[in-house]
Protein backbone atom coordinates (compact mmCIF):
# COMPACT_ATOMS: atom_id res chain seq x y z
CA UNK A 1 16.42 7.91 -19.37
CA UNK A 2 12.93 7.02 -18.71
CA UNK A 3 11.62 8.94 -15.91
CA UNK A 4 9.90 7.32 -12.69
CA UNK A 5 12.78 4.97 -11.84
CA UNK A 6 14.77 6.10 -9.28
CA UNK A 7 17.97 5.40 -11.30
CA UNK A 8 20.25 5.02 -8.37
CA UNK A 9 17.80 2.50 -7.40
CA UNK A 10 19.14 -0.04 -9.94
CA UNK A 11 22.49 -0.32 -8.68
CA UNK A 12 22.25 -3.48 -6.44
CA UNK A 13 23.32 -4.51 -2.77
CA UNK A 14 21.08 -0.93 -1.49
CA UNK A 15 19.74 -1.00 1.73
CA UNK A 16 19.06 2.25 2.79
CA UNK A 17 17.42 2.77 6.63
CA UNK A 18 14.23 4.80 6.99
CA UNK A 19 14.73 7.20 9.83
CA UNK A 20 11.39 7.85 10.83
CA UNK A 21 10.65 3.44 10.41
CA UNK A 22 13.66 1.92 12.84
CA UNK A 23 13.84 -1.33 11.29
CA UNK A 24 12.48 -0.29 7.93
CA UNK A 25 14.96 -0.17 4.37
CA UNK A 26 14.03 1.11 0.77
CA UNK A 27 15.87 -1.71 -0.72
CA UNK A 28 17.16 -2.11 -4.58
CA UNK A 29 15.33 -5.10 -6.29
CA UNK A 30 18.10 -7.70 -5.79
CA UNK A 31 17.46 -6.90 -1.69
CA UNK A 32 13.35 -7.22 -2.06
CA UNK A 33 14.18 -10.61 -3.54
CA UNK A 34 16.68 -11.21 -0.38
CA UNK A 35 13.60 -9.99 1.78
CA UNK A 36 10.76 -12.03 0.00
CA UNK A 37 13.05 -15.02 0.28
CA UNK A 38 13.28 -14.70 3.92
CA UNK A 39 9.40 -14.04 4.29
CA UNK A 40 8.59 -17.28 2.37
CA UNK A 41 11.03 -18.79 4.87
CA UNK A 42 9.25 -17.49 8.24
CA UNK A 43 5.59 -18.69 6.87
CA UNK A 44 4.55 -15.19 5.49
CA UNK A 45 2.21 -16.07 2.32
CA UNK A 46 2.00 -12.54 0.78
CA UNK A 47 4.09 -9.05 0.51
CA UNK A 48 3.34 -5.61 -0.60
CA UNK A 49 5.59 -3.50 -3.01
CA UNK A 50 5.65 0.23 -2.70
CA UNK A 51 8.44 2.04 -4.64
CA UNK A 52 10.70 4.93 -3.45
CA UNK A 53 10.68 7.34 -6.55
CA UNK A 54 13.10 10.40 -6.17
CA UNK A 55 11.99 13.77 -6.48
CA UNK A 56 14.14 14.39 -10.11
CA UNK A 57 12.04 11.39 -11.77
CA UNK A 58 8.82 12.91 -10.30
CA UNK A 59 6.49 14.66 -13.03
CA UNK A 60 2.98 16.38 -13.46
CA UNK A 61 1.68 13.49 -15.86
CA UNK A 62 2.99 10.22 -13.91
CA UNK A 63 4.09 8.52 -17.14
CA UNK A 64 6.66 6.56 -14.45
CA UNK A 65 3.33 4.68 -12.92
CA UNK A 66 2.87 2.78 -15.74
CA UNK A 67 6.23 2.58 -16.94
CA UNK A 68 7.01 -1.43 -17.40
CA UNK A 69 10.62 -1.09 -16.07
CA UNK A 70 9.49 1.05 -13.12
CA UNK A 71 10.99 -0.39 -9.85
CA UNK A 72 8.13 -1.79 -8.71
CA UNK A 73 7.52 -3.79 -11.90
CA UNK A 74 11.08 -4.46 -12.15
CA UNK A 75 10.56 -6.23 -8.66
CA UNK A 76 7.55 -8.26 -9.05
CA UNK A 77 8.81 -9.89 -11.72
CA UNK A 78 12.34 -10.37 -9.76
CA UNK A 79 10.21 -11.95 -7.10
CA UNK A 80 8.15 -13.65 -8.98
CA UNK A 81 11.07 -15.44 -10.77
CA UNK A 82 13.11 -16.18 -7.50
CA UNK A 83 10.35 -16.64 -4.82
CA UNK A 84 7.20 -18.13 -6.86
CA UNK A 85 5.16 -19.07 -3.75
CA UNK A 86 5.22 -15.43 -2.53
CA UNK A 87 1.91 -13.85 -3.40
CA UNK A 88 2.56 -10.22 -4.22
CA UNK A 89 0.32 -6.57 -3.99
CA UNK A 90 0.63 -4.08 -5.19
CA UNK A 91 0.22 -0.02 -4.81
CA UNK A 92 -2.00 1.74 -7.12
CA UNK A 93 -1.95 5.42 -6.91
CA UNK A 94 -0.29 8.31 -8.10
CA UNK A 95 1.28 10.04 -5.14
CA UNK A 96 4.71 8.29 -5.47
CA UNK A 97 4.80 9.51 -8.98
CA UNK A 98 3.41 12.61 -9.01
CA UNK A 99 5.51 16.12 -8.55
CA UNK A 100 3.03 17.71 -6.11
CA UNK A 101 2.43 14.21 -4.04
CA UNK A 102 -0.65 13.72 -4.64
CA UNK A 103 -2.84 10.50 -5.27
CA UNK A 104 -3.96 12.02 -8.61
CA UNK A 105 -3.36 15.29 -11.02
CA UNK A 106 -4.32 17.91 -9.90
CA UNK A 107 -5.27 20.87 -12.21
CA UNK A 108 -5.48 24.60 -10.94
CA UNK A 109 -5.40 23.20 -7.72
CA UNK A 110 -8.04 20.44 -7.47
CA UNK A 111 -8.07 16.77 -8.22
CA UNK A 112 -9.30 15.51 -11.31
CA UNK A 113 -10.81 12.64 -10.59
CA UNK A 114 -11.56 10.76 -14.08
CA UNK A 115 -8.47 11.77 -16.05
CA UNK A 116 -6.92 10.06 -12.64
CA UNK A 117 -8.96 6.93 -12.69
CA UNK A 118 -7.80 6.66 -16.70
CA UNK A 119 -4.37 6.41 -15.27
CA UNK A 120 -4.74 4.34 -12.70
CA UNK A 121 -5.90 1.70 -14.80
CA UNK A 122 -2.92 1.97 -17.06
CA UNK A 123 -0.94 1.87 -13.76
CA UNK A 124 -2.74 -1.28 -12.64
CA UNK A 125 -2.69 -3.08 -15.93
CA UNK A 126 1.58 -2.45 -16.09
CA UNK A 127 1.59 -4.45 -12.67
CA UNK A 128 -1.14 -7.50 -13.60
CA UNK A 129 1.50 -7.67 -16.99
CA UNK A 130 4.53 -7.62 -14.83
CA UNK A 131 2.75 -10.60 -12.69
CA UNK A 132 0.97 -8.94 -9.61
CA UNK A 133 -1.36 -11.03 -7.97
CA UNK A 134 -3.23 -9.17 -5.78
CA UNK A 135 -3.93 -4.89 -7.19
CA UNK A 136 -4.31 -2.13 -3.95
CA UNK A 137 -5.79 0.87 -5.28
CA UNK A 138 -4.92 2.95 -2.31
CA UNK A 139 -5.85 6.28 -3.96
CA UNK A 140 -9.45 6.88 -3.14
CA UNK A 141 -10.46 7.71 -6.69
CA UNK A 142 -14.35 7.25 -7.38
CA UNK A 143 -15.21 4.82 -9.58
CA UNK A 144 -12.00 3.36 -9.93
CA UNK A 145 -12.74 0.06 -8.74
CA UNK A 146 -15.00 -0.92 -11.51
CA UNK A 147 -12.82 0.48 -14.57
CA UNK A 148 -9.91 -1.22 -12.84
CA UNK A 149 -11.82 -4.67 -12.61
CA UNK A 150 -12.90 -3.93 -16.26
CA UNK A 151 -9.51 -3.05 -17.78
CA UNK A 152 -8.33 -6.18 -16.19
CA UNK A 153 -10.87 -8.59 -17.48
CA UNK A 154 -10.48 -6.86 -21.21
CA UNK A 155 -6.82 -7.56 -21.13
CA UNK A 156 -7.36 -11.49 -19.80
CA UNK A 157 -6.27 -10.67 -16.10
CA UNK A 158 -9.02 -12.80 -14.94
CA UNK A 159 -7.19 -14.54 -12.11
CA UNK A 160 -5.74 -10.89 -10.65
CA UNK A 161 -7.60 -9.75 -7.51
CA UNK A 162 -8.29 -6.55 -6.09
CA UNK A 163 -7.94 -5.55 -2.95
CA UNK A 164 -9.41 -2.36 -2.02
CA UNK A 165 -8.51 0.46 0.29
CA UNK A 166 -12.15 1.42 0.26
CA UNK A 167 -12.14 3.50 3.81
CA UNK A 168 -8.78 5.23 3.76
CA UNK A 169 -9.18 7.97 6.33
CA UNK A 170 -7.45 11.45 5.93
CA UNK A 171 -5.02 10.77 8.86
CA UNK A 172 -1.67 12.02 10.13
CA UNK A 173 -0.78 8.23 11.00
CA UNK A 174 1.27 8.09 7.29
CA UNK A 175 3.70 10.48 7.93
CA UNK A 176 6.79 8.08 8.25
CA UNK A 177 5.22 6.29 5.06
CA UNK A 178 5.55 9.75 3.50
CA UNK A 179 9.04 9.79 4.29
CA UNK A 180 9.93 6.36 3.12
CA UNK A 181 8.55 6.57 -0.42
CA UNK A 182 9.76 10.26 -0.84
CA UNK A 183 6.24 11.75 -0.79
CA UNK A 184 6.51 13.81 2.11
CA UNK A 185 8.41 16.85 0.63
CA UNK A 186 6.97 16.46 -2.77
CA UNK A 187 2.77 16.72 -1.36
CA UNK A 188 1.15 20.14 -1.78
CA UNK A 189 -1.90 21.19 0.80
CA UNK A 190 -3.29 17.82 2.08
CA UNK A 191 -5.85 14.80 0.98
CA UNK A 192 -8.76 15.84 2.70
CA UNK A 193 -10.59 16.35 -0.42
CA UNK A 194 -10.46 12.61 -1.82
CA UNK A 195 -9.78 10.56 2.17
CA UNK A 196 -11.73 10.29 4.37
CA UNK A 197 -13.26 12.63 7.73
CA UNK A 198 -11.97 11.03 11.17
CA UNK A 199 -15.16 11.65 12.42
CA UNK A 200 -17.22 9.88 10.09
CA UNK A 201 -18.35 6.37 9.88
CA UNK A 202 -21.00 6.10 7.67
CA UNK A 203 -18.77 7.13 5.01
CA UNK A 204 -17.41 4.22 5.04
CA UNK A 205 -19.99 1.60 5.01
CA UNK A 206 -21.19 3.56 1.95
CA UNK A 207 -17.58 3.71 0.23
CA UNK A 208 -17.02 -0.18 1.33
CA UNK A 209 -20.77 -0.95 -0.54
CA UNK A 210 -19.82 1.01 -3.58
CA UNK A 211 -16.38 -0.65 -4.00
CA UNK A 212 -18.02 -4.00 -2.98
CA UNK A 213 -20.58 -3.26 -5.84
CA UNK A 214 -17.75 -2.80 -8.37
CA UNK A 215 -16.42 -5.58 -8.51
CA UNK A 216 -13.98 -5.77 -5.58
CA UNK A 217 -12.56 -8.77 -3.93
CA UNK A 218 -11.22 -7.54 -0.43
CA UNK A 219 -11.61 -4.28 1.40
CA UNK A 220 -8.91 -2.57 3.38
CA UNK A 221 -9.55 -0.55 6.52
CA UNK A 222 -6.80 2.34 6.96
CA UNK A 223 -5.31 3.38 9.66
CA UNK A 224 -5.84 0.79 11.66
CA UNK A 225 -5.45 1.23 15.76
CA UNK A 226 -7.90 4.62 15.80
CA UNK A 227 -10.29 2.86 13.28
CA UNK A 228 -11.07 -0.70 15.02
CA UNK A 229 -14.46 -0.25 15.27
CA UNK A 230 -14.79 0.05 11.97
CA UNK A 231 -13.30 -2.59 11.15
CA UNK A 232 -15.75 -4.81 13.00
CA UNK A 233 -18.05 -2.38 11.15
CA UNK A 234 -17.18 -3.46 7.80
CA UNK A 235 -16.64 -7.13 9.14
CA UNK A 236 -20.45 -7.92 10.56
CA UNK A 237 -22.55 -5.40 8.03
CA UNK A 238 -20.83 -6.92 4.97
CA UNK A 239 -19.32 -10.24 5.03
CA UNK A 240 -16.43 -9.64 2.61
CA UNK A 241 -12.96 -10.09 3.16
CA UNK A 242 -11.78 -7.39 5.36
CA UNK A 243 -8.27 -6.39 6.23
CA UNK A 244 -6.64 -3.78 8.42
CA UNK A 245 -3.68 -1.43 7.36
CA UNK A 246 -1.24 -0.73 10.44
CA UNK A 247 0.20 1.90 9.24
CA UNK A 248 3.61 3.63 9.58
CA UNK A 249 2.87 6.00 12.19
CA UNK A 250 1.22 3.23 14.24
CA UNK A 251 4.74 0.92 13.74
CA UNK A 252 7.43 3.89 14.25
CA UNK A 253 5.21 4.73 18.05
CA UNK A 254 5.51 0.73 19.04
CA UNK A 255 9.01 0.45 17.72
CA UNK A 256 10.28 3.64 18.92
CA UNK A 257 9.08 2.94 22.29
CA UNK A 258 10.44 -0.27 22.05
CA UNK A 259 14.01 1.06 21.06
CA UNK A 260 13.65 3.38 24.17
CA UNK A 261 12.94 0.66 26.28
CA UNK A 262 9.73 2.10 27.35
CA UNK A 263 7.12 -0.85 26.00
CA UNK A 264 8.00 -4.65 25.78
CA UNK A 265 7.71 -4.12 21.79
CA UNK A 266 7.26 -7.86 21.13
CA UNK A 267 4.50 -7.65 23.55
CA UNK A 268 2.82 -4.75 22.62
CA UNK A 269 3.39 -5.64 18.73
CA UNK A 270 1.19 -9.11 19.23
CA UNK A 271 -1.04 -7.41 21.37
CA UNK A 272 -1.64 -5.23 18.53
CA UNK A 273 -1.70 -7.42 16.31
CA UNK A 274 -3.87 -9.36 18.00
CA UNK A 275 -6.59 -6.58 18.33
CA UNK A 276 -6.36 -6.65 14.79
CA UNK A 277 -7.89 -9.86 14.47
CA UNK A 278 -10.43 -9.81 17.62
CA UNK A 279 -11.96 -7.01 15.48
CA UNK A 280 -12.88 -9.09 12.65
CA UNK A 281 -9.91 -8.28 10.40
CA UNK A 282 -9.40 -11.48 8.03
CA UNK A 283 -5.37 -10.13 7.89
CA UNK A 284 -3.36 -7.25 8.30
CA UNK A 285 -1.01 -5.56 6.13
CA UNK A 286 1.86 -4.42 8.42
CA UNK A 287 5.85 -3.53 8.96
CA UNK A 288 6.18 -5.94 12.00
CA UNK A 289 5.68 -9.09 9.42
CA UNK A 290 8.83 -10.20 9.70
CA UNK A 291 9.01 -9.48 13.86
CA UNK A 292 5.51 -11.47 14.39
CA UNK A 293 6.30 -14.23 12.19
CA UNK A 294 9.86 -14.85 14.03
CA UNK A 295 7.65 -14.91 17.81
CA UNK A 296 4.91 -17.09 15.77
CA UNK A 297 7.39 -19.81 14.32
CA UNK A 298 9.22 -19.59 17.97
């Protein structure tokens, strides 16, 4: 059995409800198809793929992140076959294959941060060969933008963009996220070591340059409600392509309250949304796609 599959995740028809994300399913492949299909169909041009990996297929040296027939590579080609106008991201980091939940090894209790970038490239390169269009190295790594952009140029990925979270903040905003790709249980101590300080916003501008600098083509913002301003930050000081991640924590508040009945969730949701964009975000990765994009084509 290769390891890093999920193997009950490649029985078919699965649609399994997050309980922390109302409205939110880890899906088997033939159901991402189902759900790209019915993107493409409401207008949205691009999706992201993160996998669910169970704790059993979880080990200390992530072979499963590069594996070809890992379900995330098992889906973007699935996608890619059935829904060819769907641009696809993807996820590049560790934590969803690593035993202690963590976005890269960790030896005697610290991170390792070039035997992770190594990886991360093989992980990266296994998605630009399944068909990715569009690589998210979420993981915060330094340096890992430019061996990424190199490894993909040496193997003729010339047309494969990256898309970097280059100010990921160390924020309790993911928990729900946690819980929906089976990281929660798995993560040791926390990320403080590798994300970013709340507090700090010159951090950023300098981790945004650096990424910028090697060789990336889009930045990502993340969270994205508590970290507006530096979005517009990013936006005016740099001029690149910059998106906004609204996160899990920020989605399960709006549609909680929502469910409760105590916000107008479509209202709130566009609001958001909109703020998104007022704050010089070029687009926004988020869970309420499918939501907005119903309201939009009504």
């Amino acid at each position: 059995r290769s390891r890093g599959l999920g193997d009950v995740y490649k029985r078919q028809g699965i649609e399994e409800p997050v309980p922390s994300m109302p409205g939110v399913f880890r899906r088997s492949v033939d159901k991402v198809v189902d759900a790209a299909r019915e993107a493409a169909d409401l207008g949205i041009g691009a999706m992201c793929i993160f996998p669910y990996t169970g704790v059993e297929d979880r080990t200390e040296d992530c072979e499963g992140a590069w594996d070809p027939e890992n379900n995330a590579n098992r889906a973007i080609r699935a996608i890619r076959d059935a829904v060819p106008e769907m641009v696809i991201m993807t996820d590049v980091a560790l934590d969803t294959y690593n035993i202690n939940g963590h976005d890269g090894f960790v030896e005697d209790g610290i991170i390792v941060n070039d035997r992770t970038v190594e990886a991360l490239v093989k992980m990266a390169l296994a998605q630009a060969d399944a068909g990715a269009h569009i690589i998210g190295p979420s993981d915060m790594m330094d340096g890992r933008i430019a061996a990424i952009r190199s490894g993909l140029e040496e193997a003729d990925h010339t047309d494969v963009m990256i898309m970097s979270y280059s100010a990921k903040y160390a924020s309790a905003f993911y928990g729900p996220f946690r819980d929906a790709v089976g990281a929660s249980g798995a993560l040791t101590g926390d990320k403080k070591t590798y994300q970013m300080d709340p507090a700090n916003t010159d951090e950023a501008m300098r981790e945004v340059s650096l990424d910028i600098s090697e060789g990336a083509d889009m930045v990502m913002v993340k969270p994205g409600l508590p970290y507006l301003d530096i979005i517009r930050r990013v936006k005016d000081t740099f001029a690149m392509p910059t998106f906004a991640y609204n996160v899990s924590g920020e989605y399960a508040m709006m549609r909680g309250a929502g469910d409760a009945g105590w916000l107008d969730y479509d209202v709130v949701m566009m609001e958001t949304l909109m703020g998104f964009k007022r704050a010089g975000a070029d687009g926004v990765l988020t869970y309420h796609a499918i939501d907005a994009a119903k309201i939009l084509n009504d």
